[in-house]
C-alpha atoms as a PDB file:
ATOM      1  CA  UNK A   1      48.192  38.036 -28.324  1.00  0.00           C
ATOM      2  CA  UNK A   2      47.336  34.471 -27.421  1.00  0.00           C
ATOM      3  CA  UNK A   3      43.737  33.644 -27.048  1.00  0.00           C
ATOM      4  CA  UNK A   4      41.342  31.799 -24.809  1.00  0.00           C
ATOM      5  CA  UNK A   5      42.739  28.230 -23.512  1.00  0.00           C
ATOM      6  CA  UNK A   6      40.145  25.756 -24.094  1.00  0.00           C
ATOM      7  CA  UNK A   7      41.880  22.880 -21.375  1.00  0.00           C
ATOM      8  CA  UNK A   8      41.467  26.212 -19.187  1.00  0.00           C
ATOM      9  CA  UNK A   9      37.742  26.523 -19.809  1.00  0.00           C
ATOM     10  CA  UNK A  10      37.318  23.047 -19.050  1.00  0.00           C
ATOM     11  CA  UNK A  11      39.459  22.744 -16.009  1.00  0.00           C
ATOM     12  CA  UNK A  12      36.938  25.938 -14.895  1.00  0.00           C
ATOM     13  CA  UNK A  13      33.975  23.956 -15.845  1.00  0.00           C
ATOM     14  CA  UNK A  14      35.497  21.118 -14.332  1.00  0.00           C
ATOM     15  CA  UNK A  15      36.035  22.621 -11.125  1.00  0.00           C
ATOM     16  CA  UNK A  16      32.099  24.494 -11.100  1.00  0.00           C
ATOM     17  CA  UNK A  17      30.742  20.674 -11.417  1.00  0.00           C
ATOM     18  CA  UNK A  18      33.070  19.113  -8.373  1.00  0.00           C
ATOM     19  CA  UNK A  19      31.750  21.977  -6.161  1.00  0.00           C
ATOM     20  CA  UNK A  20      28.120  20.784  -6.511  1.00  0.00           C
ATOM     21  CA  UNK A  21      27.139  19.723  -3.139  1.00  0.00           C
ATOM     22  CA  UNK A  22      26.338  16.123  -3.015  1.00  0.00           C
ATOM     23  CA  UNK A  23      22.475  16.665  -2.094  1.00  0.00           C
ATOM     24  CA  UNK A  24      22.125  18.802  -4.879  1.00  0.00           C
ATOM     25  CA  UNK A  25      23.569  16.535  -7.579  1.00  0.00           C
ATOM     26  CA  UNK A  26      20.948  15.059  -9.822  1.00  0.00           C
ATOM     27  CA  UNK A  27      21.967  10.884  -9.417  1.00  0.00           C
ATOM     28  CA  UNK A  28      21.883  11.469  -5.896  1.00  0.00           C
ATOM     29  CA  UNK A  29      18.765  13.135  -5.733  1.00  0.00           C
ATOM     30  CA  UNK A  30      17.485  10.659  -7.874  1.00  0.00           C
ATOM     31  CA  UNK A  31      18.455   7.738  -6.407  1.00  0.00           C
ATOM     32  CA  UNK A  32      17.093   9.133  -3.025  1.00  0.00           C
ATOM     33  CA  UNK A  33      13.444   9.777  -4.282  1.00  0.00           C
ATOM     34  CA  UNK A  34      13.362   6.330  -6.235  1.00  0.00           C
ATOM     35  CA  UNK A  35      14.502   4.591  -2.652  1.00  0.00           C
ATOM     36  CA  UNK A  36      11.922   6.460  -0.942  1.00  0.00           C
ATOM     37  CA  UNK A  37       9.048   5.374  -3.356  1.00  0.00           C
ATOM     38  CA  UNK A  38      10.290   1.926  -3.360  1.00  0.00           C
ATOM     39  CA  UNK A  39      10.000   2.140   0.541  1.00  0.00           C
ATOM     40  CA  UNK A  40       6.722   2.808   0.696  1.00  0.00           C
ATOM     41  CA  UNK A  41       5.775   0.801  -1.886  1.00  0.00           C
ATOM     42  CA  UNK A  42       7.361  -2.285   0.323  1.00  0.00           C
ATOM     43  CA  UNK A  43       5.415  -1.396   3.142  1.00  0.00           C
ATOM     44  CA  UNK A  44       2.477  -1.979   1.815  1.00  0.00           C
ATOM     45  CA  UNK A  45       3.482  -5.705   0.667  1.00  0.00           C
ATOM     46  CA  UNK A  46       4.146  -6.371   4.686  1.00  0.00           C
ATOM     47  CA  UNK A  47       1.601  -7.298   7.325  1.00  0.00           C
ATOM     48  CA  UNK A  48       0.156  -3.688   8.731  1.00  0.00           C
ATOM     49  CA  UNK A  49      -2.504  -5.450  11.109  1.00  0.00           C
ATOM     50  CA  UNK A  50      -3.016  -8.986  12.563  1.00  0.00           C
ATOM     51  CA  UNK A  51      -6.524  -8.679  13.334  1.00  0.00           C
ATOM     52  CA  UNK A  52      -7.936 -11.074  15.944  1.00  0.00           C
ATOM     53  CA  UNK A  53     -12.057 -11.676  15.324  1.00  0.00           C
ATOM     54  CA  UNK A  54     -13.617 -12.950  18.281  1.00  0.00           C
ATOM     55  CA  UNK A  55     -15.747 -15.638  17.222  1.00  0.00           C
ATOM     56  CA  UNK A  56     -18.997 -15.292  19.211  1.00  0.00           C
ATOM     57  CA  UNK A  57     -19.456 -12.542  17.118  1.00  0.00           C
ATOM     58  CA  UNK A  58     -18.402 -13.958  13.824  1.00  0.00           C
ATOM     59  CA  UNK A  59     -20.291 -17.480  14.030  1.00  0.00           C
ATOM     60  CA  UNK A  60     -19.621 -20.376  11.822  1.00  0.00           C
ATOM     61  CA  UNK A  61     -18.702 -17.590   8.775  1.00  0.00           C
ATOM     62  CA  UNK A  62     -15.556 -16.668  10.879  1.00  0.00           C
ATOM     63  CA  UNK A  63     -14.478 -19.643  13.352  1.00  0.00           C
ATOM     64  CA  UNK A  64     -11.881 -20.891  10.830  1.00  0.00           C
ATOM     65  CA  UNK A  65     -10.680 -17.613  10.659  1.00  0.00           C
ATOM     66  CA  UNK A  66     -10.331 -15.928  14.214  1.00  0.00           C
ATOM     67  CA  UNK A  67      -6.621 -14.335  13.225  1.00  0.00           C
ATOM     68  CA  UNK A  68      -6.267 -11.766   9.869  1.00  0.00           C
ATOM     69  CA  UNK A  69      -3.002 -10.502   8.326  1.00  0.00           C
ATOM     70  CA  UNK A  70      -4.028  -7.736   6.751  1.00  0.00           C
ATOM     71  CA  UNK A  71      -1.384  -6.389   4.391  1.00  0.00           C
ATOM     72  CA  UNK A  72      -0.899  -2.679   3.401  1.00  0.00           C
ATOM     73  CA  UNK A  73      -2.012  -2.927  -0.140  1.00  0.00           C
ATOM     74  CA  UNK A  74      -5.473  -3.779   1.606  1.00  0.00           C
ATOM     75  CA  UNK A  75      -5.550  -1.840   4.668  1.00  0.00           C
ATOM     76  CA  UNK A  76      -4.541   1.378   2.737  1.00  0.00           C
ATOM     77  CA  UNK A  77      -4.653   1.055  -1.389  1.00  0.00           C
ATOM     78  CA  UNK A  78      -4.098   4.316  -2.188  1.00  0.00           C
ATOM     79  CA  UNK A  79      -0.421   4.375  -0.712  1.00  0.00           C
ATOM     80  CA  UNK A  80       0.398   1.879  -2.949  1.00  0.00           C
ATOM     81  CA  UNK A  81      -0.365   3.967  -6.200  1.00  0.00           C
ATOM     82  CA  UNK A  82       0.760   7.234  -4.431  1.00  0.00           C
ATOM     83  CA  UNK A  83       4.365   5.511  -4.149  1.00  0.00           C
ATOM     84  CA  UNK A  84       4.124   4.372  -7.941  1.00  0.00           C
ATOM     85  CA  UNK A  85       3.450   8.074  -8.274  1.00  0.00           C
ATOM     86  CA  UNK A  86       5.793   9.442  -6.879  1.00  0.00           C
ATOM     87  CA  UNK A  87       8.664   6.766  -8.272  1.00  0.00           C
ATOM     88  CA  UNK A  88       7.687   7.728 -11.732  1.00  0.00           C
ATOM     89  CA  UNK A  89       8.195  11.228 -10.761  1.00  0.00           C
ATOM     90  CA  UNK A  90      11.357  11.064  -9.497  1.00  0.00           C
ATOM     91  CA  UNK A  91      13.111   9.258 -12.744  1.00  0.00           C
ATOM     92  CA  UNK A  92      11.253  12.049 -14.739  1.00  0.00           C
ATOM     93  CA  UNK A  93      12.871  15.275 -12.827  1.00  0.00           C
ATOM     94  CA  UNK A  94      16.403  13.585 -14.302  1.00  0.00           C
ATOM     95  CA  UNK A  95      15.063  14.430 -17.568  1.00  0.00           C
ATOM     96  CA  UNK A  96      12.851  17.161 -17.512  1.00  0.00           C
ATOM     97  CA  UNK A  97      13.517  21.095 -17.522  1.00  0.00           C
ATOM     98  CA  UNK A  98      12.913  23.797 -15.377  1.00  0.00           C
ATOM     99  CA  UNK A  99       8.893  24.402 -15.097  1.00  0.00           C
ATOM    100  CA  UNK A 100       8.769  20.468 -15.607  1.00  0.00           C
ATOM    101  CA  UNK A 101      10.677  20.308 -12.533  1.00  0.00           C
ATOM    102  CA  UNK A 102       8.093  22.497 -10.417  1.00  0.00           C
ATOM    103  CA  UNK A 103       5.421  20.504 -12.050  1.00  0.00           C
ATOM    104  CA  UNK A 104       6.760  17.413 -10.802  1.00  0.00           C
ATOM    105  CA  UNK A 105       8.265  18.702  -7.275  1.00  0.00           C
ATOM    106  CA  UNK A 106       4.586  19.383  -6.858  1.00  0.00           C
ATOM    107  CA  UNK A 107       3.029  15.684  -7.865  1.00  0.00           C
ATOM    108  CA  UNK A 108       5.587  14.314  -5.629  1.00  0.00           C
ATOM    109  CA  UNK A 109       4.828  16.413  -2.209  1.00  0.00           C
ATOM    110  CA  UNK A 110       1.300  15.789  -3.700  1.00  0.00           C
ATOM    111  CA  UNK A 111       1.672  12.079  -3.551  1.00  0.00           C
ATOM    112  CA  UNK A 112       4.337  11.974  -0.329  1.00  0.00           C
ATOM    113  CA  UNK A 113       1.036  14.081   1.604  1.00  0.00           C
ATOM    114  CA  UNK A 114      -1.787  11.437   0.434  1.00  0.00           C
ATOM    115  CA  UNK A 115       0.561   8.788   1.807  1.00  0.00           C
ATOM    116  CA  UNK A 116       0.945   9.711   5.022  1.00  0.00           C
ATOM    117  CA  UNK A 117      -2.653  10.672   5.295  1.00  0.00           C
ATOM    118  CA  UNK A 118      -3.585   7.277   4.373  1.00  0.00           C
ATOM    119  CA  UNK A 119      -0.857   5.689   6.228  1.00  0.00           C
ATOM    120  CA  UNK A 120      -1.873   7.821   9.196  1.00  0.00           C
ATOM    121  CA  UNK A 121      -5.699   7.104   9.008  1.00  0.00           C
ATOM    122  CA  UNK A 122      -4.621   3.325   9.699  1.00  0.00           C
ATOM    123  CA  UNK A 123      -3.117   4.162  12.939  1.00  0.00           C
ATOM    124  CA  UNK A 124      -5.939   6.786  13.938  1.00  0.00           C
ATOM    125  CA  UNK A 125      -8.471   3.885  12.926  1.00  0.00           C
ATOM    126  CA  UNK A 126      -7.126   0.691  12.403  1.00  0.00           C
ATOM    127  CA  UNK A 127     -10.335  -1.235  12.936  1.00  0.00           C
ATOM    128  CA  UNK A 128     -12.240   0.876  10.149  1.00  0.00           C
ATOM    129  CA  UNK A 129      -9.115  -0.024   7.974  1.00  0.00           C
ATOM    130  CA  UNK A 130      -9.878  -3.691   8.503  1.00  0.00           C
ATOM    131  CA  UNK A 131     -13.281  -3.893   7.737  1.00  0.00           C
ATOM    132  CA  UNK A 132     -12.687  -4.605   4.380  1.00  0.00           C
ATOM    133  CA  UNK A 133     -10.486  -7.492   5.279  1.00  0.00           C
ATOM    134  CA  UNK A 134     -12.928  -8.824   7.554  1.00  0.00           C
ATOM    135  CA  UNK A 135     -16.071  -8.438   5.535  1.00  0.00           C
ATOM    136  CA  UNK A 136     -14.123 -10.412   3.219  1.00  0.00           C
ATOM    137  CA  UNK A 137     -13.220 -13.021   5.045  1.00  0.00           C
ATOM    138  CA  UNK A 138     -16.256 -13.589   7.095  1.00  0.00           C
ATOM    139  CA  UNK A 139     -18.916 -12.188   4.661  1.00  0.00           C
ATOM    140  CA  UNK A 140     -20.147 -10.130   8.089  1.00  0.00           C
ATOM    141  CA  UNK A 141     -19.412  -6.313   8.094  1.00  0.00           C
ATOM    142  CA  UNK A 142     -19.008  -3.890  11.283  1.00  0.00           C
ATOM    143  CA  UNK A 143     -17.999  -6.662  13.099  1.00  0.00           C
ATOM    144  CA  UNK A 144     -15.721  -5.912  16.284  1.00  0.00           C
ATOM    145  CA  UNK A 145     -12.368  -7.472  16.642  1.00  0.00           C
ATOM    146  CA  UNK A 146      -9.165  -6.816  18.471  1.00  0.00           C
ATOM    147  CA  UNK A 147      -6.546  -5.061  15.461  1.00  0.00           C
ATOM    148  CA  UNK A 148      -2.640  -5.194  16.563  1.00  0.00           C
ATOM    149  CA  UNK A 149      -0.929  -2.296  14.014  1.00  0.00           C
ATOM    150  CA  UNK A 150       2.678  -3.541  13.151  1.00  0.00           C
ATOM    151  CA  UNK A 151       5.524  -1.259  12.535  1.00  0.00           C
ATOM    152  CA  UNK A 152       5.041  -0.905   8.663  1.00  0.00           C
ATOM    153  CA  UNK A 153       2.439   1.592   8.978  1.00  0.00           C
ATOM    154  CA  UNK A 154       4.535   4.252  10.573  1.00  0.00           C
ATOM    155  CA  UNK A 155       7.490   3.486   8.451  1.00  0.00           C
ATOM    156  CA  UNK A 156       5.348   4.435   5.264  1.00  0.00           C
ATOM    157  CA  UNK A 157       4.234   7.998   7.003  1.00  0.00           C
ATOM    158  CA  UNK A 158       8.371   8.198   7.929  1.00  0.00           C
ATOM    159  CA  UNK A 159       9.451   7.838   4.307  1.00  0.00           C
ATOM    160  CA  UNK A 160       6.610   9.773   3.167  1.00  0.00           C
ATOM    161  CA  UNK A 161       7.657  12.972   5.490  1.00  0.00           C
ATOM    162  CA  UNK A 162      11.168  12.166   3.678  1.00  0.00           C
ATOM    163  CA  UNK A 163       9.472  11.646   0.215  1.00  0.00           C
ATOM    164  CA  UNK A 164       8.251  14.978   0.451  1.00  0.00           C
ATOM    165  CA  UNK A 165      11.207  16.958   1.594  1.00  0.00           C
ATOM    166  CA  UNK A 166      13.593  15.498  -0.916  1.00  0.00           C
ATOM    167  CA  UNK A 167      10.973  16.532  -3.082  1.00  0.00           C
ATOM    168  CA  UNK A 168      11.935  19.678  -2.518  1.00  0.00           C
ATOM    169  CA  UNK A 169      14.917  19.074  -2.591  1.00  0.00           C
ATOM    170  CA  UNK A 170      14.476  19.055  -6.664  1.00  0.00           C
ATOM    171  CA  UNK A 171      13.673  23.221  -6.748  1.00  0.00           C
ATOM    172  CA  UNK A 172      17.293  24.316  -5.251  1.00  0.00           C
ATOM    173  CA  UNK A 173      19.483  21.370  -6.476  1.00  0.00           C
ATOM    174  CA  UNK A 174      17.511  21.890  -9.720  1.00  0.00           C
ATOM    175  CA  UNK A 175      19.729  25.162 -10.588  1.00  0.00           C
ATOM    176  CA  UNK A 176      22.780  23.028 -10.927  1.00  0.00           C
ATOM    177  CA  UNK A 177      21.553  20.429 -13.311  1.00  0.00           C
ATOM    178  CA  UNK A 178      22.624  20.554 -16.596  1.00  0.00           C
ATOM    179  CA  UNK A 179      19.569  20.826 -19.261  1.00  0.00           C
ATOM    180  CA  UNK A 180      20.471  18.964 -22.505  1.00  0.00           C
ATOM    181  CA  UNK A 181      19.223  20.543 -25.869  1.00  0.00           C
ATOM    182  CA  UNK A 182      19.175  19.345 -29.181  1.00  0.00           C
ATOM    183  CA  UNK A 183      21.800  21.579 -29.696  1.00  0.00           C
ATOM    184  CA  UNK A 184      24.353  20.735 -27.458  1.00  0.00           C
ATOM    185  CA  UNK A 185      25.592  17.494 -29.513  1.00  0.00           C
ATOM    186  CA  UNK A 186      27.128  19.322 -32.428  1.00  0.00           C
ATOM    187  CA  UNK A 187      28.338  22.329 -30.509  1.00  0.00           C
ATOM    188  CA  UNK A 188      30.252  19.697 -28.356  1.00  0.00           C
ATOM    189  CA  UNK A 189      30.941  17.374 -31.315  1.00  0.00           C
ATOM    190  CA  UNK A 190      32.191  20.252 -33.506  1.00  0.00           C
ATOM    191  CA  UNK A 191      36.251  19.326 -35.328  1.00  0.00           C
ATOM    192  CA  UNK A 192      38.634  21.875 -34.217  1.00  0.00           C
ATOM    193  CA  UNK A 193      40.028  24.091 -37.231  1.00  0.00           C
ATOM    194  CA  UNK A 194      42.861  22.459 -39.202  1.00  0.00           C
ATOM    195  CA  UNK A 195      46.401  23.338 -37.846  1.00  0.00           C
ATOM    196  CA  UNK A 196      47.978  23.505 -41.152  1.00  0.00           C
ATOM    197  CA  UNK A 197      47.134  25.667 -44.497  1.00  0.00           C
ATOM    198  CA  UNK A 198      43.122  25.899 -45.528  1.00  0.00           C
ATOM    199  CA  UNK A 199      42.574  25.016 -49.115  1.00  0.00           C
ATOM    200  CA  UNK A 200      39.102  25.850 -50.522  1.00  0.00           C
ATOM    201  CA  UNK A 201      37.038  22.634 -49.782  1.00  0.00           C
ATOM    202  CA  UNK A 202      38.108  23.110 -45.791  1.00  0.00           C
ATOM    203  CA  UNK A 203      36.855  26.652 -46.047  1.00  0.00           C
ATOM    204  CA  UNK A 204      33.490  25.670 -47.564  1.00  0.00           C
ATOM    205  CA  UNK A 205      33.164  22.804 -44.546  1.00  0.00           C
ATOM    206  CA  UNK A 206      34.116  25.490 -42.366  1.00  0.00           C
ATOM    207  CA  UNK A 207      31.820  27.904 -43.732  1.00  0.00           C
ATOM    208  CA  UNK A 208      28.871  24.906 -43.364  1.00  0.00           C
ATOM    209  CA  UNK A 209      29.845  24.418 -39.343  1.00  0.00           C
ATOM    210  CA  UNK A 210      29.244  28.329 -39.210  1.00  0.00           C
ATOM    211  CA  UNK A 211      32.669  29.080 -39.129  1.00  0.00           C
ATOM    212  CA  UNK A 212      34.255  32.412 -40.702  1.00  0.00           C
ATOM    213  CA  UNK A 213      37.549  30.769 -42.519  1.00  0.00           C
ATOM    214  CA  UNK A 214      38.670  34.869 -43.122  1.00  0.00           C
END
């Protein structure tokens, strides 16, 4: 009676792994979260307002200056650290087991919600946004002005809705990951038995290995 095929257990194993879905496998997941971060995180080095100041309100402070870019990283700074957030959380999921996963599913959707809120508080309120920008500039706060909102803004709260649904993504396509132990090395690095006689010095390496020579 002929036992167990190994090459059959791995052509089994073989076969469970190619049947993954392709959302669900970890690179891809991965790679999708750390493209989404990186997104965001792009946004915010682009031009979210051109503010226009109207200079019978600013005086001699602001007459230089009657046109502001106001980039992303200023008009919103927490979306900028939110993306950071959520980047570092992604690489860690590739690594991390299963309540690490939940832990950081939920510091992702965490940071994915704060940047849209952010991003979307621009576009509720872009002139409060600027304020900061112009008080800088002009050394004059609560001044009025005439804010045009570029496209970035809306493309952060797009690939933060995204952010935080491959996110969750990580829960499902978590159960299909592979979790490597300390363990696994020598159980996959173990020597077959010899093929020919055992003399005494095989059985005691055997016998180390946790191997029953008998």
């Amino acid at each position: 009676m002929s036992g167990p095929d190994p090459a059959a257990g791995q052509t089994a194993t073989a076969k469970k792994s190619s049947g993954t879905r392709a959302w669900a496998r970890k690179s891809t997941l991965v790679l999708l979260i750390a493209v989404l971060a990186l997104a965001v995180f792009g946004t915010t080095t682009q031009t979210w307002m051109t503010v226009t100041l109207d200079p019978n309100q600013v005086g001699q402070a602001g007459a230089a200056q009657t046109a502001l870019e106001v980039q992303g990283s200023k008009a919103a700074t927490a979306v900028t650290a939110l993306a950071l957030v959520a980047l570092a959380g992604g690489l860690a999921a590739a690594i991390a087991g299963r309540i690490a996963r939940w832990i950081i599913t939920a510091i992702i959707v965490l940071a994915a919600a704060g940047i849209v809120a952010a991003a979307a508080t621009v576009l509720a309120n872009p002139l409060a946004a600027a304020q900061g920008a112009i008080a800088a500039a002009t050394g004059i706060t609560g001044s009025q002005a005439h804010v045009a909102v570029t496209a970035f803004p809306v493309l952060a709260v797009v690939a933060g809705c995204l952010l935080a649904l491959a996110a969750l993504l990580i829960i499902p396509a978590g159960r299909h990951w592979k979790t490597r132990t300390k363990y696994d090395a020598p159980a996959a690095g173990s020597a077959a038995p010899p093929a020919g006689p055992v003399d005494e010095i095989d059985s005691w390496d055997r016998l180390s290995r946790g191997d029953d020579p008998t």
